[in-house]
Each structure stands twice: as structure tokens, then as C-alpha cells.
N, C-alpha and C. Protein backbone atom coordinates (compact mmCIF):
# COMPACT_ATOMS: atom_id res chain seq x y z
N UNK A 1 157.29 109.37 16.83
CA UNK A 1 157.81 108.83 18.08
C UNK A 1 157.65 107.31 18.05
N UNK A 2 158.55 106.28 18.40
CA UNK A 2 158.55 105.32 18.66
C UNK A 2 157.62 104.40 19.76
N UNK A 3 157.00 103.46 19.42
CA UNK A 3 155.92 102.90 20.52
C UNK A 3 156.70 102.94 21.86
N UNK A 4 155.94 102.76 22.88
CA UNK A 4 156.57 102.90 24.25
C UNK A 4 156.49 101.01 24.67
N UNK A 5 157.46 100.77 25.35
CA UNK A 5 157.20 99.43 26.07
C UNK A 5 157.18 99.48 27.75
N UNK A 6 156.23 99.19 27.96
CA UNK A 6 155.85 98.45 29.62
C UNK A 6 156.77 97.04 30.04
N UNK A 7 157.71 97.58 30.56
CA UNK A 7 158.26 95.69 30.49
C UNK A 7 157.99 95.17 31.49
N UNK A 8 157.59 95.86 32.61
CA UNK A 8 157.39 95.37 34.01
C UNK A 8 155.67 95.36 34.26
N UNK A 9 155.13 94.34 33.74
CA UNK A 9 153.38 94.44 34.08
C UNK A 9 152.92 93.19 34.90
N UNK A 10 152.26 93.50 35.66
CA UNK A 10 150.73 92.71 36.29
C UNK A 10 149.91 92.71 36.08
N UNK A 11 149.29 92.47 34.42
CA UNK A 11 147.80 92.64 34.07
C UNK A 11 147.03 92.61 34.98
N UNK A 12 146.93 91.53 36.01
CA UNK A 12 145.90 91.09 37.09
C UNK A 12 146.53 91.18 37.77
N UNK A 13 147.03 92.24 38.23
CA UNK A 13 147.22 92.74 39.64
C UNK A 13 148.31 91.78 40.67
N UNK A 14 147.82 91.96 42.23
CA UNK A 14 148.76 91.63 42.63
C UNK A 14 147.85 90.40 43.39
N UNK A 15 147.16 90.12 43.17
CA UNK A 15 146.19 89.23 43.80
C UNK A 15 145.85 87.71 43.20
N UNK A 16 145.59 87.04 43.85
CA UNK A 16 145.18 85.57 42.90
C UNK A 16 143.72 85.21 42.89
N UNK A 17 143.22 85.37 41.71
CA UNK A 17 141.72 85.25 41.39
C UNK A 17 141.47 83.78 40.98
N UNK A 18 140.25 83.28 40.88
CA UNK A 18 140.19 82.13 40.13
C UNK A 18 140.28 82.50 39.06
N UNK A 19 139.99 80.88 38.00
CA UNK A 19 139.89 81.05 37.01
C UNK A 19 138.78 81.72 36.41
N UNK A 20 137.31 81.51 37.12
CA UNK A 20 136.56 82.25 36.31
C UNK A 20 136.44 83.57 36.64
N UNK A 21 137.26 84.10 38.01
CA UNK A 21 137.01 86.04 37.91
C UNK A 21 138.09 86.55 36.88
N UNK A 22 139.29 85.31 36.92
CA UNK A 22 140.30 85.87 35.47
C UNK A 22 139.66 85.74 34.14
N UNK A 23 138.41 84.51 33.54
CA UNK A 23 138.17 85.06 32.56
C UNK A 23 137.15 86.13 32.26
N UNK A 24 136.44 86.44 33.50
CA UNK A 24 135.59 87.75 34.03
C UNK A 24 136.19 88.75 33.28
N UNK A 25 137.77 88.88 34.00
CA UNK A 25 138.05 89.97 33.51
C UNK A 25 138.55 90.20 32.19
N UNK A 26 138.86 89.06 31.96
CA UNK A 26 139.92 88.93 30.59
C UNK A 26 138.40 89.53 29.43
N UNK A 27 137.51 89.02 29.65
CA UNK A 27 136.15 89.43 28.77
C UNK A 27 135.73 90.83 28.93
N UNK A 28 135.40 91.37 30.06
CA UNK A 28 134.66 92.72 30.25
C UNK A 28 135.73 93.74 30.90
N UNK A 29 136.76 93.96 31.15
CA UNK A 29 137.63 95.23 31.72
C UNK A 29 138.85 94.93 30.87
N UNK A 30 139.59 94.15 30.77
CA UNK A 30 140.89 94.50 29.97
C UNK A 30 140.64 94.98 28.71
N UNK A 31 140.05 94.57 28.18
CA UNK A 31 140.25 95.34 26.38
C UNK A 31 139.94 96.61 26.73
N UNK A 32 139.18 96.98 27.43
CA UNK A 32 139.22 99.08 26.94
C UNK A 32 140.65 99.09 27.82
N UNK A 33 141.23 98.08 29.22
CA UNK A 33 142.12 98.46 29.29
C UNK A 33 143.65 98.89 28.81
N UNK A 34 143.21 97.33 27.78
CA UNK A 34 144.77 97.32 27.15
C UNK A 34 144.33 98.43 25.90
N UNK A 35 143.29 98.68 25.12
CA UNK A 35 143.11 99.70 24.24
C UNK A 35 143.31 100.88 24.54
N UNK A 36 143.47 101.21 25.78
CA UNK A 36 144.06 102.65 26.19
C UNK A 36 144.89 102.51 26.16
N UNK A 37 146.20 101.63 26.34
CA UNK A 37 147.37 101.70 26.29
C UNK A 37 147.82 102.25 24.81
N UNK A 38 147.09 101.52 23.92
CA UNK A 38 147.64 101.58 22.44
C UNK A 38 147.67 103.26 22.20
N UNK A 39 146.32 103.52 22.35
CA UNK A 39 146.18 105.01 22.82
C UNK A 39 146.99 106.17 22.87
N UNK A 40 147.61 105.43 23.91
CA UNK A 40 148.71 106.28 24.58
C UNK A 40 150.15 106.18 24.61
N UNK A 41 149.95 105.15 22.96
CA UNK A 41 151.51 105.23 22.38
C UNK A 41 152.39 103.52 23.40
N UNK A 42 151.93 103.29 23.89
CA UNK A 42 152.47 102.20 24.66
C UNK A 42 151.65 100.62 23.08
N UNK A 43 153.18 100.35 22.64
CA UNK A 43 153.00 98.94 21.93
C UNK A 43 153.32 98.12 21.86
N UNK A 44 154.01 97.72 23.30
CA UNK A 44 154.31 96.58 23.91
C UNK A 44 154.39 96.81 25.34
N UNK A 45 154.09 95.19 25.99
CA UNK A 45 153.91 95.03 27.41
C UNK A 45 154.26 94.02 27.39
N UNK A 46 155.14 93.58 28.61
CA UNK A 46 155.61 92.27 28.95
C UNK A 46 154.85 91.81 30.71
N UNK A 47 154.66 91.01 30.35
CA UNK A 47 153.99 90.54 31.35
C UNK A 47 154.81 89.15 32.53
N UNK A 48 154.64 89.31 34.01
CA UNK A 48 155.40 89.20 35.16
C UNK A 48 154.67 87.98 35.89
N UNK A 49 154.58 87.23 35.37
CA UNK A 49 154.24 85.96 36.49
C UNK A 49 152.56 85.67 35.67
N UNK A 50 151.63 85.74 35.52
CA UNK A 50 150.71 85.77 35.82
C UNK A 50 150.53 84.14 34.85
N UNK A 51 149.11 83.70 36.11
CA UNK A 51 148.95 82.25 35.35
C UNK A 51 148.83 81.95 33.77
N UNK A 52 149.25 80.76 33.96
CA UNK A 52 149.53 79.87 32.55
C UNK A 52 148.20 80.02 31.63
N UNK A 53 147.31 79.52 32.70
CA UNK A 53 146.01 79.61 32.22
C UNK A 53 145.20 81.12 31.77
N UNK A 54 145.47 81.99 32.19
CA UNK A 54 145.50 83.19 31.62
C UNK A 54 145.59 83.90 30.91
N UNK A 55 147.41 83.97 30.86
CA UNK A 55 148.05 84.75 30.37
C UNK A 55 147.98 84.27 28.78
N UNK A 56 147.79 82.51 28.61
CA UNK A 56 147.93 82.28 27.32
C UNK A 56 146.73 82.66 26.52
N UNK A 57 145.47 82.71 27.08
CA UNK A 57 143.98 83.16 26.78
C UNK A 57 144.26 84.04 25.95
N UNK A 58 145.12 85.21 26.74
CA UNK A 58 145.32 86.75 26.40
C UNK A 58 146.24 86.70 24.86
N UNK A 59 147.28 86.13 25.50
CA UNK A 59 148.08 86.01 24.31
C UNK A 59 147.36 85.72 22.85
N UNK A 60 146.20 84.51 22.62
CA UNK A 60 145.81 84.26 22.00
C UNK A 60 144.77 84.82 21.07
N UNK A 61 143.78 85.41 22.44
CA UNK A 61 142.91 87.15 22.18
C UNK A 61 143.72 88.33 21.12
N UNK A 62 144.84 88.47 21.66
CA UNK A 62 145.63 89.29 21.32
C UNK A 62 146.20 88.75 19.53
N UNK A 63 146.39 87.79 19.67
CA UNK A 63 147.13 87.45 18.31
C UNK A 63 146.06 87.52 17.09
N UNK A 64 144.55 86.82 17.37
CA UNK A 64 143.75 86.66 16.59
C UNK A 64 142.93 88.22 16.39
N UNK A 65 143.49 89.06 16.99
CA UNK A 65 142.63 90.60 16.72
C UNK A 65 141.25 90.84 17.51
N UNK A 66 141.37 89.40 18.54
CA UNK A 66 139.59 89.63 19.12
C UNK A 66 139.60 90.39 20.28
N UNK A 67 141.20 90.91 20.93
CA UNK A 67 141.30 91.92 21.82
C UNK A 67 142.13 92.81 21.12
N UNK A 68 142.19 93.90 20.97
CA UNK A 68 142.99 95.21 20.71
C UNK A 68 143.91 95.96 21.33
N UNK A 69 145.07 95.62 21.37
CA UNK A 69 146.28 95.93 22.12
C UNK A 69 147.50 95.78 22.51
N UNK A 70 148.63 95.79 23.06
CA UNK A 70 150.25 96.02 22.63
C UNK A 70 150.18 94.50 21.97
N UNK A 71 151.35 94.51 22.01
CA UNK A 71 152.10 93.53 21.50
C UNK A 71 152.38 92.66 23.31
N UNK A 72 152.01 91.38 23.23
CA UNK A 72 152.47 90.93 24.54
C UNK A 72 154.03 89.80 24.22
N UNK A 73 154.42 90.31 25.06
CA UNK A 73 155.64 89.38 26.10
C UNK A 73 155.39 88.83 27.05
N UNK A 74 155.75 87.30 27.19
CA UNK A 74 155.61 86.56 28.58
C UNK A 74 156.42 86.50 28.75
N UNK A 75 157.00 86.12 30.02
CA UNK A 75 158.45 85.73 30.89
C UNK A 75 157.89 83.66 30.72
N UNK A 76 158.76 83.20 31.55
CA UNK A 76 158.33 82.00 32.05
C UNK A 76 158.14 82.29 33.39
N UNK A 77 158.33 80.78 34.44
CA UNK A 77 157.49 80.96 35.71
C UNK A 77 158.23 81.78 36.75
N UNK A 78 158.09 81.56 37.83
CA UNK A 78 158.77 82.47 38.80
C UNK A 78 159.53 81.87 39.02
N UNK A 79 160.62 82.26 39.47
CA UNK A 79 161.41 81.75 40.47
C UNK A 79 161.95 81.92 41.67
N UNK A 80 161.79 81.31 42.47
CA UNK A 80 161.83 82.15 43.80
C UNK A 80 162.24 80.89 44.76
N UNK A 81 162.66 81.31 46.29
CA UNK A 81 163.28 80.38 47.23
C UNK A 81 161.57 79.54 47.19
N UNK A 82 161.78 78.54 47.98
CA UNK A 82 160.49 77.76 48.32
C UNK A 82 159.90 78.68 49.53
N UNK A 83 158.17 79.04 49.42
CA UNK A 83 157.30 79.60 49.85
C UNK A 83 158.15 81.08 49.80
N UNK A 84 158.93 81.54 48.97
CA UNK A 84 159.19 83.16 48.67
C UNK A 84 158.17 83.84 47.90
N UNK A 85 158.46 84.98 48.09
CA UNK A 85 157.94 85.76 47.53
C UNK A 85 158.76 86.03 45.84
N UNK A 86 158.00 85.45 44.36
CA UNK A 86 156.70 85.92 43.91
C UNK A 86 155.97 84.97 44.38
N UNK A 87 156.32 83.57 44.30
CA UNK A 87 155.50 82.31 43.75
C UNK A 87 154.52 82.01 44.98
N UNK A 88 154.05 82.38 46.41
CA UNK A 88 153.36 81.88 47.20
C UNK A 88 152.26 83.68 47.44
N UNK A 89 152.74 84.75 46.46
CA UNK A 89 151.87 86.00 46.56
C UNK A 89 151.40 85.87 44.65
N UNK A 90 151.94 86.64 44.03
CA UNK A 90 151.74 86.83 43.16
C UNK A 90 151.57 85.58 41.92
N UNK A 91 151.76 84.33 42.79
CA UNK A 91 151.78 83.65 41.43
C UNK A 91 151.75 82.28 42.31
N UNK A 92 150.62 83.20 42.99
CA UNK A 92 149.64 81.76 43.83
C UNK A 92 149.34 80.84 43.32
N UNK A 93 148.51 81.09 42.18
CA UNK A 93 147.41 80.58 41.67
C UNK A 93 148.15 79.50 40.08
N UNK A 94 149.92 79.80 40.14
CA UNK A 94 150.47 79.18 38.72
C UNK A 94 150.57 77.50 39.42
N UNK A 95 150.63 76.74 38.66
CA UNK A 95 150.86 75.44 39.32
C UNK A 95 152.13 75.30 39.38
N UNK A 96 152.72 74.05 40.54
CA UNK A 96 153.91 74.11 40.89
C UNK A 96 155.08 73.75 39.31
N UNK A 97 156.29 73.97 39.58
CA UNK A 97 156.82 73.49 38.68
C UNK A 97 157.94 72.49 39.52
């Protein structure tokens, strides 16, 4: 069977954390998270807004083998009307562009 892809993800949810509860998590809960994915046949995930500062961490975790799990995809930033919804909920925390 062919890997499965997630194209629609919110690693971190729908909420805006700082930076240090994102690298909280990026250290102690995502890897068994994203390692269940692999798991379960899922080998790629694309990922939906989430900060710059983050998301590239992950990416980088991910490339060098020091986290275990899909293959990631980023989008770029949001786009949205001014104070719409993603960029003033979900992607609080990205800096303006």
C-alpha cells in the first residue's frame, strides 16, 4: 500500500502558544506524535499556517533524523482579509507580512 498523506494539518493546534511552550512541545510530545503517524502508514503531512519560528525547527528536526516522521510540507503565510480569520486566530503568533 502506498504511504498515506495528511495535507490538511495543525501540528499545534488551533491555539497560539509562545515560543517556548512551542519548543516545549516540539521536544517532549510531538515525536511519539509524529512517530505514530509513520506507524500508521501516513508519510507525509503538510502543514497549515503554523509559525515561521516553529514550523522551520520541525522541518529541520525532521530532515536531520533527530525527530522521526512523515515527510513535511509547508504552505507559505496566510492569507486572509485584514484581522480575518486564519491570520488574527490561528496564525496569531506568525509575524505580519
Amino acid at each position: 500500500m502506498p504511504g498515506l498523506i495528511d495535507s490538511h494539518m495543525h501540528i499545534q493546534g488551533i491555539t497560539n502558544t509562545s515560543e517556548k511552550e512551542s519548543d516545549e512541545f516540539l521536544e517532549n510530545i510531538l515525536p511519539k506524535q509524529l512517530y505514530s503517524l509513520l506507524e500508521n502508514g501516513v508519510t507525509t503531512i503538510k502543514e497549515l499556517g503554523a509559525p515561521e519560528s516553529f514550523i522551520y525547527k520541525l522541518r529541520d528536526k525532521l530532515s536531520s533524523n533527530e525527530i522521526l516522521g512523515p515527510n513535511l510540507l509547508i504552505v507559505g503565510p496566510n492569507i486572509t482579509g485584514k484581522g480575518g480569520h486564519p491570520a488574527v486566530t490561528l496564525g496569531g503568533n506568525n509575524p505580519s507580512r
